[in-house]
N, C-alpha and C. Protein backbone atom coordinates (compact mmCIF):
# COMPACT_ATOMS: atom_id res chain seq x y z
N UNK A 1 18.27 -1.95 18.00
CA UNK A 1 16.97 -2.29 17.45
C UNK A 1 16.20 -1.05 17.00
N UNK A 2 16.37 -0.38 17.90
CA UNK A 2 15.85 1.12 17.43
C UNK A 2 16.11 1.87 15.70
N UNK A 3 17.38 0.93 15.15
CA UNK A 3 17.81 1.97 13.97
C UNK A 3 17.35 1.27 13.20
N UNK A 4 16.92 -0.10 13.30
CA UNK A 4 16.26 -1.11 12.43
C UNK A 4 14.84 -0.12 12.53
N UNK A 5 14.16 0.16 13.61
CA UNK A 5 12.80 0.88 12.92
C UNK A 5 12.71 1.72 12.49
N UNK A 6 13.50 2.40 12.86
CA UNK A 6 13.95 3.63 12.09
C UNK A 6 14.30 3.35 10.71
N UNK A 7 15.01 2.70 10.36
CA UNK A 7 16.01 2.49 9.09
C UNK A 7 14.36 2.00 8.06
N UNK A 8 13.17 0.89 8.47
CA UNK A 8 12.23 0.14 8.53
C UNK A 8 11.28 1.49 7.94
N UNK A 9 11.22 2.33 8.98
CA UNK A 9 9.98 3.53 8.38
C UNK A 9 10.39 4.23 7.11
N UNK A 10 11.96 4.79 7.19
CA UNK A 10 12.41 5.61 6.14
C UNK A 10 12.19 4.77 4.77
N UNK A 11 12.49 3.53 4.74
CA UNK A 11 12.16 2.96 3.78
C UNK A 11 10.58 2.46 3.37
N UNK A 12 9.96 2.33 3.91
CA UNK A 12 8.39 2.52 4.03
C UNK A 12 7.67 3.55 3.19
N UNK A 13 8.28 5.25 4.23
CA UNK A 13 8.06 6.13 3.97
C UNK A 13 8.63 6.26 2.35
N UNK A 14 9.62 5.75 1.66
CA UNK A 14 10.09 6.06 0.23
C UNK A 14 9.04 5.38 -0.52
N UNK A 15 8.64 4.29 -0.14
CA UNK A 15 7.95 3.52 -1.09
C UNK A 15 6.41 4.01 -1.50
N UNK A 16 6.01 4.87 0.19
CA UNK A 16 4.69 5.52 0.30
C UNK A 16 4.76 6.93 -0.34
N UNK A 17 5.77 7.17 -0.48
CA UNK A 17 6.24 8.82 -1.27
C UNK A 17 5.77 8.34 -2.79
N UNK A 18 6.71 7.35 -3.12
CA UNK A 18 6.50 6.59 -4.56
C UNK A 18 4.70 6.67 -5.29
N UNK A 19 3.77 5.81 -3.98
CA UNK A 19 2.80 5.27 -4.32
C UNK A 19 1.72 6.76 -4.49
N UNK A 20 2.51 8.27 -3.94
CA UNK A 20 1.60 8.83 -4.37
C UNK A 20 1.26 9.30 -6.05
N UNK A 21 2.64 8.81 -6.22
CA UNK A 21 3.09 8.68 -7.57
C UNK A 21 2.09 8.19 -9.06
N UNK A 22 2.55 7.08 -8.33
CA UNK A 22 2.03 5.24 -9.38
C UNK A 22 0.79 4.91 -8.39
N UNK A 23 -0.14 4.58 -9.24
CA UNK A 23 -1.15 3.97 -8.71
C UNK A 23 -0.97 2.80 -8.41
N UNK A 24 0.52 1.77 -8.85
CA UNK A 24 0.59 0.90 -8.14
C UNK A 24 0.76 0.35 -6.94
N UNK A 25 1.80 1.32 -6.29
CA UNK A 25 2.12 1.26 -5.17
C UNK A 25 1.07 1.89 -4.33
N UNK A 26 0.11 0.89 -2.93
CA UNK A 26 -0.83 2.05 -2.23
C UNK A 26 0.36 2.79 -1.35
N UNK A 27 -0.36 4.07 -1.39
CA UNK A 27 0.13 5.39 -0.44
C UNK A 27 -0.09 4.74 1.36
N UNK A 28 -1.13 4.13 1.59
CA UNK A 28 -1.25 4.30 2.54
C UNK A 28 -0.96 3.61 3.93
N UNK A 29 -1.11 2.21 3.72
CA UNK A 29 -0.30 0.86 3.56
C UNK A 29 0.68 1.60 4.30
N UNK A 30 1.64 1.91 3.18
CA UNK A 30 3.08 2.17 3.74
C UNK A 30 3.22 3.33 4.98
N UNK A 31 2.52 3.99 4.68
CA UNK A 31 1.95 5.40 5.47
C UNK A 31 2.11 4.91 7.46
N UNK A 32 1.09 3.53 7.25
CA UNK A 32 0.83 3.02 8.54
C UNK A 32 2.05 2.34 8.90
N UNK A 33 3.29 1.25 7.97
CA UNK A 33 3.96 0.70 8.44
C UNK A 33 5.20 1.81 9.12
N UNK A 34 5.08 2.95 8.14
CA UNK A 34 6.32 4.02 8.43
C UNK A 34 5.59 4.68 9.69
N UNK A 35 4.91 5.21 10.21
CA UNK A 35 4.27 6.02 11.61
C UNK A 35 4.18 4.34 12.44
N UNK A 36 4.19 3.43 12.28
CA UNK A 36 4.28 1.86 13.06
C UNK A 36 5.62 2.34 13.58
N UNK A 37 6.53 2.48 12.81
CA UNK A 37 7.95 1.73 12.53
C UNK A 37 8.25 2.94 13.66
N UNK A 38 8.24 4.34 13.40
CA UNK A 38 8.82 5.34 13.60
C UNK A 38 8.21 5.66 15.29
N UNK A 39 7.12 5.09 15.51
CA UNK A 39 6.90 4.75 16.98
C UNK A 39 7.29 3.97 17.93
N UNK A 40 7.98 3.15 17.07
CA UNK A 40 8.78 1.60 17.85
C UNK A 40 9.74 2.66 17.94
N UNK A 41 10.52 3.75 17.06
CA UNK A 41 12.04 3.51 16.80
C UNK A 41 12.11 4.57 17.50
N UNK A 42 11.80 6.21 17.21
CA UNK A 42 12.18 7.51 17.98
C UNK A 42 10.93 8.17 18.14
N UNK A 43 10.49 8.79 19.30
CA UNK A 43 9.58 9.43 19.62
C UNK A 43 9.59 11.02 18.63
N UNK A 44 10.87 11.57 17.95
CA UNK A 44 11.28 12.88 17.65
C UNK A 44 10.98 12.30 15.87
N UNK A 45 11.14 11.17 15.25
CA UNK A 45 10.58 10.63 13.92
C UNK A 45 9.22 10.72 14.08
N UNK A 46 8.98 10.01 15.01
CA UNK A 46 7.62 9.25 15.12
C UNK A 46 6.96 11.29 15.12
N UNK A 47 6.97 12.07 15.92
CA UNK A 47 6.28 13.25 15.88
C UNK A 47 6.74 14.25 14.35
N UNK A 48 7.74 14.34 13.92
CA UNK A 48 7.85 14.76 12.39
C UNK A 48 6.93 14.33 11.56
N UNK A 49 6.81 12.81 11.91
CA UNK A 49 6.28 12.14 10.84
C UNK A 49 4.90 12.24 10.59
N UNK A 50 4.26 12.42 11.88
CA UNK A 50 2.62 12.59 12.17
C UNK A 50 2.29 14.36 11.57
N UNK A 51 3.06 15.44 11.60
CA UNK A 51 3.20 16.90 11.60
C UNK A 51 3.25 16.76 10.11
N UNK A 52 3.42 15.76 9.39
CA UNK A 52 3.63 16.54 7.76
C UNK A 52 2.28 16.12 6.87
N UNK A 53 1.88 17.55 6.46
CA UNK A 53 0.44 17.82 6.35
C UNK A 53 -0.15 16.38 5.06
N UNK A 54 1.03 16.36 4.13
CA UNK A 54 0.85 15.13 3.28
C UNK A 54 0.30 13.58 4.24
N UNK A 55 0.90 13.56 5.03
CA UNK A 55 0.84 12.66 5.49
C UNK A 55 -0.45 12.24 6.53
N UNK A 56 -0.96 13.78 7.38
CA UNK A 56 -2.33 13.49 7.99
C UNK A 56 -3.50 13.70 6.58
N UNK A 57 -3.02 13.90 5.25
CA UNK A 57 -4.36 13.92 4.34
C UNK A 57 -4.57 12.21 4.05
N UNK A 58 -3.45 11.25 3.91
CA UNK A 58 -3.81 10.01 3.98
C UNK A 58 -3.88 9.12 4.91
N UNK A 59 -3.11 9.75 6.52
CA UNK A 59 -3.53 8.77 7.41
C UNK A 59 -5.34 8.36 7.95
N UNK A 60 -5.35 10.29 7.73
CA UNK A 60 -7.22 10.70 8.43
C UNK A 60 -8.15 9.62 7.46
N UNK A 61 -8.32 10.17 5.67
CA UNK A 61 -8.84 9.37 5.15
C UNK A 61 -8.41 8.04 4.31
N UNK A 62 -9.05 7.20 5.20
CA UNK A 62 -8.78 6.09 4.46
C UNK A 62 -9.67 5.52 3.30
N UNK A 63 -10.30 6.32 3.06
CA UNK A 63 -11.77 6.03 2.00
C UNK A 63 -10.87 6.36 0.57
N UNK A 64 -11.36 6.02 -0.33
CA UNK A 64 -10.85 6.21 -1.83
C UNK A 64 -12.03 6.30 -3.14
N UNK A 65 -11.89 7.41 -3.96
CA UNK A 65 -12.61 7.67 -4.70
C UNK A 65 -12.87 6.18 -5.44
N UNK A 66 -14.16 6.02 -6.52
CA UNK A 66 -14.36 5.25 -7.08
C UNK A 66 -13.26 5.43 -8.17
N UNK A 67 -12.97 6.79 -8.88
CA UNK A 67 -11.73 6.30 -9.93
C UNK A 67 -10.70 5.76 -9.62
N UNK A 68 -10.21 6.16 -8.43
CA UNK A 68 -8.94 5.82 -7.89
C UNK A 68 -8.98 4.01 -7.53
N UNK A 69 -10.16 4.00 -7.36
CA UNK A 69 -10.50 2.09 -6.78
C UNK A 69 -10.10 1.79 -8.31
N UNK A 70 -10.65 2.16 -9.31
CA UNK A 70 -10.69 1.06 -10.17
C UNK A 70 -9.34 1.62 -11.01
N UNK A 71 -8.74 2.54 -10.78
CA UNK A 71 -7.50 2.53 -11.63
C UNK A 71 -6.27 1.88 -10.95
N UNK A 72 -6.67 1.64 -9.46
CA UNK A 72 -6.00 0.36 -8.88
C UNK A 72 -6.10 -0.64 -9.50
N UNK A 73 -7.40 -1.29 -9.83
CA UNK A 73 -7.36 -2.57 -9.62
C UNK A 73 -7.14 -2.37 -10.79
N UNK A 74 -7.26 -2.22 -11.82
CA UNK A 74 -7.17 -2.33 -13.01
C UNK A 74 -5.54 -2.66 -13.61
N UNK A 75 -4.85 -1.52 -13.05
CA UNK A 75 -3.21 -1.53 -13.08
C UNK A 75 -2.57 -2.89 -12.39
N UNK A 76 -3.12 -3.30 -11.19
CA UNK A 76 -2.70 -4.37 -10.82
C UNK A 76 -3.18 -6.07 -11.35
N UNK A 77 -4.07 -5.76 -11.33
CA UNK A 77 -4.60 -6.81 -12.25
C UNK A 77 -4.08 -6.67 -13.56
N UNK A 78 -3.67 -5.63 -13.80
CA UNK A 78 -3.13 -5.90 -15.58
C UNK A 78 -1.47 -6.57 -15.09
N UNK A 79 -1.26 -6.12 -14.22
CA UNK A 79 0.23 -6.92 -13.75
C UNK A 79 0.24 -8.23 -13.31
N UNK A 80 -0.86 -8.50 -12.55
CA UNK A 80 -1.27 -10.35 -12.03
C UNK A 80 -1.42 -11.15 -13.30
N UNK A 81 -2.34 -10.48 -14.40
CA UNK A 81 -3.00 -10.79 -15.35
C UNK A 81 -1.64 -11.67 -16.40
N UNK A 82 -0.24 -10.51 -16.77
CA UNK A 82 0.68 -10.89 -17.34
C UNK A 82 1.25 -11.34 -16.38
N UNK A 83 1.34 -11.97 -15.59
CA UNK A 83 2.35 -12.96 -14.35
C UNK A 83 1.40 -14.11 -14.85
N UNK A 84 0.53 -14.19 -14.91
CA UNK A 84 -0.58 -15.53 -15.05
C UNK A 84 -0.43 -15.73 -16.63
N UNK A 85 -0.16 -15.00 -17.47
CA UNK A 85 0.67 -16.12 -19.02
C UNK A 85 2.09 -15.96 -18.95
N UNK A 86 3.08 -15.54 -18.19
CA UNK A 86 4.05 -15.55 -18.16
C UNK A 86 4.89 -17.17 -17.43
N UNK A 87 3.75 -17.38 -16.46
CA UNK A 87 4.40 -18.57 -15.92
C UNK A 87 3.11 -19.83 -16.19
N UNK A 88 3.91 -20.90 -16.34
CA UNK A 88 3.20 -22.57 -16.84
C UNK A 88 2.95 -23.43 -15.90
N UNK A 89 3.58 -22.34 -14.43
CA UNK A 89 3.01 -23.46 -13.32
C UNK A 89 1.93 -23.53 -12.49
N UNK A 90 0.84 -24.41 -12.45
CA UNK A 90 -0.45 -24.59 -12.46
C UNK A 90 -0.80 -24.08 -11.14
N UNK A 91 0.40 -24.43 -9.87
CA UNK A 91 0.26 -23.36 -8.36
C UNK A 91 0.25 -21.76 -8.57
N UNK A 92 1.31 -21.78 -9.46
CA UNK A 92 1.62 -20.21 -9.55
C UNK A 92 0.34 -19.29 -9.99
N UNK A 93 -0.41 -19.92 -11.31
CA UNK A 93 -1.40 -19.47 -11.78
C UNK A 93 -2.69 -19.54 -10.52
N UNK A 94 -2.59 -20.54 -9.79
CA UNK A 94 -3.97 -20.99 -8.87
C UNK A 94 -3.86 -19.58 -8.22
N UNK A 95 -2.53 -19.67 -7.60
CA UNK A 95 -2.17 -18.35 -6.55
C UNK A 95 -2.24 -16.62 -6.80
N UNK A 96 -1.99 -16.58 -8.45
CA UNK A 96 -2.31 -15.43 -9.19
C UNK A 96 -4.08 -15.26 -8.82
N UNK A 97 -4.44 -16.45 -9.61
CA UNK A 97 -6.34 -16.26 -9.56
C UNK A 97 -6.39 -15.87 -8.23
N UNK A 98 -6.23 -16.74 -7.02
CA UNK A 98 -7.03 -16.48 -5.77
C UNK A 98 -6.73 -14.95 -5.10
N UNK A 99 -5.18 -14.12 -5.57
CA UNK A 99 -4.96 -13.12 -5.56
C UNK A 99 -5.58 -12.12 -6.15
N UNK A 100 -6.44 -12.66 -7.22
CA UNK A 100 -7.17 -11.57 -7.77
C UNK A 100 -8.86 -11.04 -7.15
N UNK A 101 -9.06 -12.23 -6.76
CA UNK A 101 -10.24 -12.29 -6.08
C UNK A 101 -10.59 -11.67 -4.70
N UNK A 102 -9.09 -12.39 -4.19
CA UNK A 102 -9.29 -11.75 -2.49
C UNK A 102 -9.17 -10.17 -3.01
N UNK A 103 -8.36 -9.95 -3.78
CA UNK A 103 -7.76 -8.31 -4.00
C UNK A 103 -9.57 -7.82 -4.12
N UNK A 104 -10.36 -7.99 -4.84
CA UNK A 104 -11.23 -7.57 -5.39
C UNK A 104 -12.27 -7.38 -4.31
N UNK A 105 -12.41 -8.65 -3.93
CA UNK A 105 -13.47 -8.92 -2.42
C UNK A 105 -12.82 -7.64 -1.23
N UNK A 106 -11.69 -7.50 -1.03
CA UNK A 106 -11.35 -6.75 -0.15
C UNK A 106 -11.77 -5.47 -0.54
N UNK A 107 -11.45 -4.80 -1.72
CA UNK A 107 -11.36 -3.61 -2.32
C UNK A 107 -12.79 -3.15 -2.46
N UNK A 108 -13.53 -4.15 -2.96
CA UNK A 108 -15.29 -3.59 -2.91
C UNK A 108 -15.85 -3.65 -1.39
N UNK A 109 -15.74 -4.79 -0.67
CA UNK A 109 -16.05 -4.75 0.26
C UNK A 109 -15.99 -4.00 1.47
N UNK A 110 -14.34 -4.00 1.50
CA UNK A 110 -13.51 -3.28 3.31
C UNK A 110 -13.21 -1.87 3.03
N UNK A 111 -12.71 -1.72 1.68
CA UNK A 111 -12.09 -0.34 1.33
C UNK A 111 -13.41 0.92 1.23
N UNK A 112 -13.37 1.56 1.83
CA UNK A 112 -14.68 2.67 2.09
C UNK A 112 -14.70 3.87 0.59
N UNK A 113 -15.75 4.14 -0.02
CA UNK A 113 -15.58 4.92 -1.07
C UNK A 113 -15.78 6.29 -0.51
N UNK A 114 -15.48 7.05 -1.39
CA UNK A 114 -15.48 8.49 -0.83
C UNK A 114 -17.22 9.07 -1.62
């Protein structure tokens, strides 16, 4: 079970490497599931993982500039946006909308600006 969290963070950690990338992917998200994962799995991951300086600049702050908020939402919503004329089914679209909303409500609301 141990190599499953292990195996669980490393892949986490790629996707959170990615997202410092692409504004699509969040950085940080993954940040928490990989230091999650890597605490279930090895105490000697789990302490690498906390030591790499990239990694305490996004665990510490979790706040996000106002450009960075809206070049999120913007990128993702331009991706919900073409999923919602791409498909004709009236759930799929309901589920796109209510995804856009919660995304939005969360992001102004919970997400802290810098």
């Amino acid at each position: 079970m141990r190599e499953l969290w292990i195996l669980l963070g490393l892949l986490s950690m790629g996707l959170g490497i990615i997202g410092i990338v692409l504004p699509i992917l969040p950085t940080t998200p993954f940040f928490l599931v990989t230091a999650y994962s890597f605490t279930r799995g090895s105490d000697r991951f789990s302490n690498w993982f906390h030591n790499i300086p990239l990694v305490q600049k996004h665990l510490t702050s979790l706040a996000m500039t106002k450009r960075k908020k809206w070049t999120l939402n913007i990128a993702v919503d331009t991706i919900l946006i073409t999923y919602f004329f791409l498909f004709d089914t009236t759930v799929v679209r309901i589920t796109l909308i209510a995804l856009i909303l919660i995304k939005h409500i969360v992001f102004f609301k919970y997400v802290k600006t810098e």
